[in-house]
Protein backbone atom coordinates (compact mmCIF):
# COMPACT_ATOMS: atom_id res chain seq x y z
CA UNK A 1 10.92 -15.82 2.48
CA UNK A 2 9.35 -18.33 0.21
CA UNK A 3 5.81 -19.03 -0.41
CA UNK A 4 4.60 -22.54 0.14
CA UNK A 5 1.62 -24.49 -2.09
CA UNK A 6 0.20 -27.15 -0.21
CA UNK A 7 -2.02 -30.07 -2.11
CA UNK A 8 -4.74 -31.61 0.43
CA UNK A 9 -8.52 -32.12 1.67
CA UNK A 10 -9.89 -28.66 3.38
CA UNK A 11 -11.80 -30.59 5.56
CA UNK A 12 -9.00 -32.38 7.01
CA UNK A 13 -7.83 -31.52 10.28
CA UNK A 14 -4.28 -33.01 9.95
CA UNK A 15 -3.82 -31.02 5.99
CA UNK A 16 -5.18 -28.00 7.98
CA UNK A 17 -2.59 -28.07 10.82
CA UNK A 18 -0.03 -28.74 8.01
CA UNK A 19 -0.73 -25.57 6.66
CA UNK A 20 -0.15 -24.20 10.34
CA UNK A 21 -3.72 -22.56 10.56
CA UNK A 22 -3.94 -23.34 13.91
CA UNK A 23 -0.65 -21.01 14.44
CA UNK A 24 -1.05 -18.50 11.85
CA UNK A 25 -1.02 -15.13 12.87
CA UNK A 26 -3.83 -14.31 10.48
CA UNK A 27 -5.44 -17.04 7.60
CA UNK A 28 -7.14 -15.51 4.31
CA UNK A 29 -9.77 -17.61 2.74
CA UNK A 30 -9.27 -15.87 -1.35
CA UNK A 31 -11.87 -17.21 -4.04
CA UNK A 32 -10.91 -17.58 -7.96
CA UNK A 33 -11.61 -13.85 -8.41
CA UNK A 34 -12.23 -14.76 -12.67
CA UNK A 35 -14.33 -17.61 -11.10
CA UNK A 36 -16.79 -19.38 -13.79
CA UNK A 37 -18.96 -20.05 -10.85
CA UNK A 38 -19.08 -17.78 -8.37
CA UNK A 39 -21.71 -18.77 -6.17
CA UNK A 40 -19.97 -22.66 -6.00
CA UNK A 41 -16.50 -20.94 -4.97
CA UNK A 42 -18.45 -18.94 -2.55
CA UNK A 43 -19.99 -22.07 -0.84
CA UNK A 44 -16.67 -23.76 -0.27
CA UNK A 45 -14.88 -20.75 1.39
CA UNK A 46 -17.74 -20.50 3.74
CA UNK A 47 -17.65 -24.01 4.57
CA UNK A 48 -13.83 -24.18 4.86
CA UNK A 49 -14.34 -21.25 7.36
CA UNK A 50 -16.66 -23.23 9.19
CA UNK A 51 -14.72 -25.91 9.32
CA UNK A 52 -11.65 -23.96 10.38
CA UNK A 53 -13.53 -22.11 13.04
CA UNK A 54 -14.85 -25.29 14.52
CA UNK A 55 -11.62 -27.15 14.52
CA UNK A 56 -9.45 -24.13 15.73
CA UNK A 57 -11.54 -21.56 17.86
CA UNK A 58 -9.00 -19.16 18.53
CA UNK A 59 -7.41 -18.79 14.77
CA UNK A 60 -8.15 -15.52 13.08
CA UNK A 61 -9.92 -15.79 10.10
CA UNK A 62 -10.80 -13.47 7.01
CA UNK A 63 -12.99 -14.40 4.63
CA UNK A 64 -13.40 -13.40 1.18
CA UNK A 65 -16.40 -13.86 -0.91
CA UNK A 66 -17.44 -12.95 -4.55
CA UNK A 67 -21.17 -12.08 -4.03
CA UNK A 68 -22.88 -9.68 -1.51
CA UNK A 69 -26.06 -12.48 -1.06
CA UNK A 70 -23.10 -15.27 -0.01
CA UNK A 71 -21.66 -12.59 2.55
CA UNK A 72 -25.26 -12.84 4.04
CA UNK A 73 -25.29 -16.62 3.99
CA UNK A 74 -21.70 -16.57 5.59
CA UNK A 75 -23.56 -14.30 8.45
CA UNK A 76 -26.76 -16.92 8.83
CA UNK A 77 -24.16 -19.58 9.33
CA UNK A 78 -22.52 -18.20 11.99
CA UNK A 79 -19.13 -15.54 10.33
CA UNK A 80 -18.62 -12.83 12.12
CA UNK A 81 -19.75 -9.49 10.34
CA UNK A 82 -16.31 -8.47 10.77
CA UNK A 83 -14.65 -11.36 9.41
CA UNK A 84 -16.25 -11.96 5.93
CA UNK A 85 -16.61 -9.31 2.91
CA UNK A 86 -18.08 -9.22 -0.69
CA UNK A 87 -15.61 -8.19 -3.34
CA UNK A 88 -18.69 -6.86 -5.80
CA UNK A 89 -20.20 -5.36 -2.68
CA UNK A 90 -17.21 -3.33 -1.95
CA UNK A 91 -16.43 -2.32 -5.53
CA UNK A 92 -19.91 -1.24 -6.35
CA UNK A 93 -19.57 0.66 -2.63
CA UNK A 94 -16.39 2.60 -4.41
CA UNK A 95 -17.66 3.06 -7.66
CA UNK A 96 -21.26 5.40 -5.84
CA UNK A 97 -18.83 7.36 -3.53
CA UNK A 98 -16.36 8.07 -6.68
CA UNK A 99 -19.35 9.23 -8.07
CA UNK A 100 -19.99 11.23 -5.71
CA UNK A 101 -16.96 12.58 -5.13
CA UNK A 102 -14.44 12.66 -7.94
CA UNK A 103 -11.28 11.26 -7.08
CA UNK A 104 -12.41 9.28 -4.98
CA UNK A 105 -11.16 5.93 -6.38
CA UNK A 106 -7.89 6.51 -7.53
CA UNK A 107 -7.52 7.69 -3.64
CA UNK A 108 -8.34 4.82 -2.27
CA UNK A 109 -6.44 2.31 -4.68
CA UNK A 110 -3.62 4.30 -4.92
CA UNK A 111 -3.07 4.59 -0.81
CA UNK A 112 -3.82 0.52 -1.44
CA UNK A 113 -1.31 -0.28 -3.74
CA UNK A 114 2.65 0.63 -4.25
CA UNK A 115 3.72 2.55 -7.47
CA UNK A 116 3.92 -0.27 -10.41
CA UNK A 117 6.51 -0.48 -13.10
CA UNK A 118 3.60 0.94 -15.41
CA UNK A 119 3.67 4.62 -13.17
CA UNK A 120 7.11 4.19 -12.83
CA UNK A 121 7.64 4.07 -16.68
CA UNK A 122 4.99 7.33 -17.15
CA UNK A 123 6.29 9.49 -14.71
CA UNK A 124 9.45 8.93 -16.44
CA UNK A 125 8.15 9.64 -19.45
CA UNK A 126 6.71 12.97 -18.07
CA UNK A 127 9.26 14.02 -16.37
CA UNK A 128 11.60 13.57 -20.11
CA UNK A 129 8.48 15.93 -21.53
CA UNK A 130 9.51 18.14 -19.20
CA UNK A 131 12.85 18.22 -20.06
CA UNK A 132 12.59 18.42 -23.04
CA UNK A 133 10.11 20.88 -23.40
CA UNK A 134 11.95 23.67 -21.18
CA UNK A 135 15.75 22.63 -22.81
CA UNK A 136 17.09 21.04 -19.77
CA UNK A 137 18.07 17.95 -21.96
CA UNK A 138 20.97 18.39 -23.51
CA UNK A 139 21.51 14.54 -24.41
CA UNK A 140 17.95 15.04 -26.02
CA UNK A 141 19.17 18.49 -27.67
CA UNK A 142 21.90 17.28 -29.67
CA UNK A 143 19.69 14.79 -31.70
CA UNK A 144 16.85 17.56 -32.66
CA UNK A 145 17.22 20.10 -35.47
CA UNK A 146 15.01 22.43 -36.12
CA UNK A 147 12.96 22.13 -33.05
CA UNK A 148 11.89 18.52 -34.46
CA UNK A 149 12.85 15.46 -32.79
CA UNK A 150 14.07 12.79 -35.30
CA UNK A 151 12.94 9.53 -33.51
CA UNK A 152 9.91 7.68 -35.39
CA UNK A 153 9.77 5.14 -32.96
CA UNK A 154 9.01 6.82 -29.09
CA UNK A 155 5.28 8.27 -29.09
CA UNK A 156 3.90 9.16 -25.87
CA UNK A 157 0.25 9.80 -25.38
CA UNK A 158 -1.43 10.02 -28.76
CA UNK A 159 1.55 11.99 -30.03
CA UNK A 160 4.80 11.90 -31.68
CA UNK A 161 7.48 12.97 -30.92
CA UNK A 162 8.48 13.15 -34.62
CA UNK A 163 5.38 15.45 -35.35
CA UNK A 164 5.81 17.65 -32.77
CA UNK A 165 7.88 20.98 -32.02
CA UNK A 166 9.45 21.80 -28.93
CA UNK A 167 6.93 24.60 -27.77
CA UNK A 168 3.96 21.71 -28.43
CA UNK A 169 6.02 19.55 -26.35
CA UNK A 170 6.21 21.24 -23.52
CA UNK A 171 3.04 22.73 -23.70
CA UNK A 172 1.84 19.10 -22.99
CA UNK A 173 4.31 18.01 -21.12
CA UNK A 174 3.41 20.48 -18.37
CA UNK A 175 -0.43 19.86 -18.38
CA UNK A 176 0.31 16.06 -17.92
CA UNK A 177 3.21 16.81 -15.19
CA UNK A 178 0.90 18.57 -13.15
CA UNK A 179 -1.19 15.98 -12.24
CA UNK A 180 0.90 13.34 -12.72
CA UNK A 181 3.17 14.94 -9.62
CA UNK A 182 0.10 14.99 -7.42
CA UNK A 183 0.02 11.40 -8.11
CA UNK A 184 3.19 10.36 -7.76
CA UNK A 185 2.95 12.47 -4.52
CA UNK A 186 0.10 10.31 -3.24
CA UNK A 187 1.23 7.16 -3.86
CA UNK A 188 3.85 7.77 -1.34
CA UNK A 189 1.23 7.91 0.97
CA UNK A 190 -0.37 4.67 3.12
CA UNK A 191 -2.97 4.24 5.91
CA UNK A 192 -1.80 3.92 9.17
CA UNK A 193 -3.85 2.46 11.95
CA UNK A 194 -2.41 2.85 15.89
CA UNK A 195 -4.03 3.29 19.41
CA UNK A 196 -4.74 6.76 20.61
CA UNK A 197 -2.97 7.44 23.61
CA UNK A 198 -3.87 8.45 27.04
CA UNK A 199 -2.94 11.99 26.58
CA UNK A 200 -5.18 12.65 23.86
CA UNK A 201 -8.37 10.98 25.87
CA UNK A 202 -11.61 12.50 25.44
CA UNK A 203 -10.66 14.55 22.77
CA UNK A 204 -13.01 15.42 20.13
CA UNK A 205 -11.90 13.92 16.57
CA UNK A 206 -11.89 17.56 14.78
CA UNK A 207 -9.23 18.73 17.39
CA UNK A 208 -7.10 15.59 17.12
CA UNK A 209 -6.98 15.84 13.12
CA UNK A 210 -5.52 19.49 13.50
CA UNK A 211 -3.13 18.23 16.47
CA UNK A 212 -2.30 15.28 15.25
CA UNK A 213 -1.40 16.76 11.57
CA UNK A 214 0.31 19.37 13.26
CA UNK A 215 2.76 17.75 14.73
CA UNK A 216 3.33 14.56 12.50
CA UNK A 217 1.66 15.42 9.61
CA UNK A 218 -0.66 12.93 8.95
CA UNK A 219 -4.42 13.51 8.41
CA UNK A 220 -6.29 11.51 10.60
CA UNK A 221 -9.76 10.06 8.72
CA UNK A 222 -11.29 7.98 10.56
CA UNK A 223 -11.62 5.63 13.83
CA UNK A 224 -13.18 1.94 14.88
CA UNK A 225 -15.66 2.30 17.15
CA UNK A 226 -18.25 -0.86 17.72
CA UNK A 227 -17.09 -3.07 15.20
CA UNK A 228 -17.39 -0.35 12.65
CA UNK A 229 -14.85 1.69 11.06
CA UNK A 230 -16.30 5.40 10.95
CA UNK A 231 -15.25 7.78 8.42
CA UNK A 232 -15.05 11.40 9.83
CA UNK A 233 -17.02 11.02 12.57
CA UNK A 234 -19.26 14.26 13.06
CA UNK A 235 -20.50 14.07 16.49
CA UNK A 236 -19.07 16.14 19.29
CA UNK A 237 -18.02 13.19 21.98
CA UNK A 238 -14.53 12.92 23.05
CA UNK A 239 -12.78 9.77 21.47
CA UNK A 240 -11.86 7.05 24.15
CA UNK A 241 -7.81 6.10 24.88
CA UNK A 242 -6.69 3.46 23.16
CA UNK A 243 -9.62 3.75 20.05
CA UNK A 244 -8.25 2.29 17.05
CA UNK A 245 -7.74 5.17 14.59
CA UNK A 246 -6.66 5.43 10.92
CA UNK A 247 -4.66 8.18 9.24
CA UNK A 248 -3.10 8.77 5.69
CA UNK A 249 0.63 9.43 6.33
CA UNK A 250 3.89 8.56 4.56
């Protein structure tokens, strides 16, 4: 698949159904997030939206907006709640709860995003530490004498491979393995929305995240109840068939 640029007038009806908005299974209105004007960029993504919902009712719509005060001036003119969001908003929401609890953020952006070439190339990196530092390497043992390594060039961390010995080596390299595993480990992992069947109805959500990880382990976190997604829910009601839930699975 290919991904199309089209030149034209927002406001237009005709540029808009060139786009195919009006047959779109879902259209994303995306500001300049290094915008020099924020509040400008906001103001013509609302008013695109209003145009878009007034010329095609039925098209599904999200909105993006830089500022939490425009997401409030995208709900005075009419944006559903549900369909608009404020980038700062929702960053400064992630920053408090990885504050208060720690670990929080790389969670969330790591279940958000795939494994770049930038983890690919550390846990590489790691894993060679490794290696290396328990003498499972033999490529890397024939080039070291005396428990040095030769190389001037590699450096990993903020050390050398030239200045250190093999016990240092693996000393570090299984601190930063350790972690680095669990993180490798959760990047695997996605969130997963479906529709709770009919044979789980009216069960409470503490007894659905033990059956549910028991037999497919995933953990279930949350569900969508009223136009609101609800983290851990803690009161005792049975969950409706059919509720929208979210889990973290692979």
């Amino acid at each position: 698949r290919k991904v199309l640029f089209i030149v034209g007038d927002l406001s237009s009806r005709k540029e808009l159904e060139r786009a195919k908005v009006s047959t779109s299974s879902l259209t994303y209105l995306i500001p300049n997030l290094n915008s020099e004007s924020p509040d400008l960029d906001d103001e013509l993504n609302i008013y695109t939206a209003l145009i878009i919902r007034d010329y095609f009712p039925k098209a599904r719509l999200r909105l993006m907006l830089l500022r939490p005060r425009s997401k409030e001036l995208a709900l005075q003119a009419g944006i559903e709640l549900s369909r608009c969001f404020s980038v700062r908003e929702l960053k400064a929401h992630l920053f408090a709860q990885n504050i208060r609890c720690r670990g929080f953020l790389p969670m969330v952006t790591g279940m958000l995003k795939s494994a770049d070439a930038q983890d690919e190339e550390y846990a590489v990196r790691a894993a060679a530490y490794q290696s290396v530092g328990y003498g499972r390497s033999s490529v890397l043992n024939r080039s070291s004498t005396n428990n040095k390594f030769q190389s001037s060039r590699l450096k990993f961390g903020s050390f050398s491979r030239k200045s250190m010995t093999r016990d240092d080596l693996g000393s570090f390299a299984e601190e930063e393995t350790q972690w680095m595993h669990q993180y490798m480990q959760g990047l695997e992992q996605s969130i997963y929305g479906f529709e709770l069947s009919d044979d789980l109805t009216g069960w409470t959500f503490g007894a659905l995240v033990s059956h549910i990880f028991r037999e497919t382990g995933a953990m279930l976190i949350g569900i969508f109840d009223e136009g609101h997604i609800c983290i851990v829910p803690q009161d005792n009601e049975g969950v409706p068939a059919h509720t929208v839930c979210f889990a973290i699975a692979k």
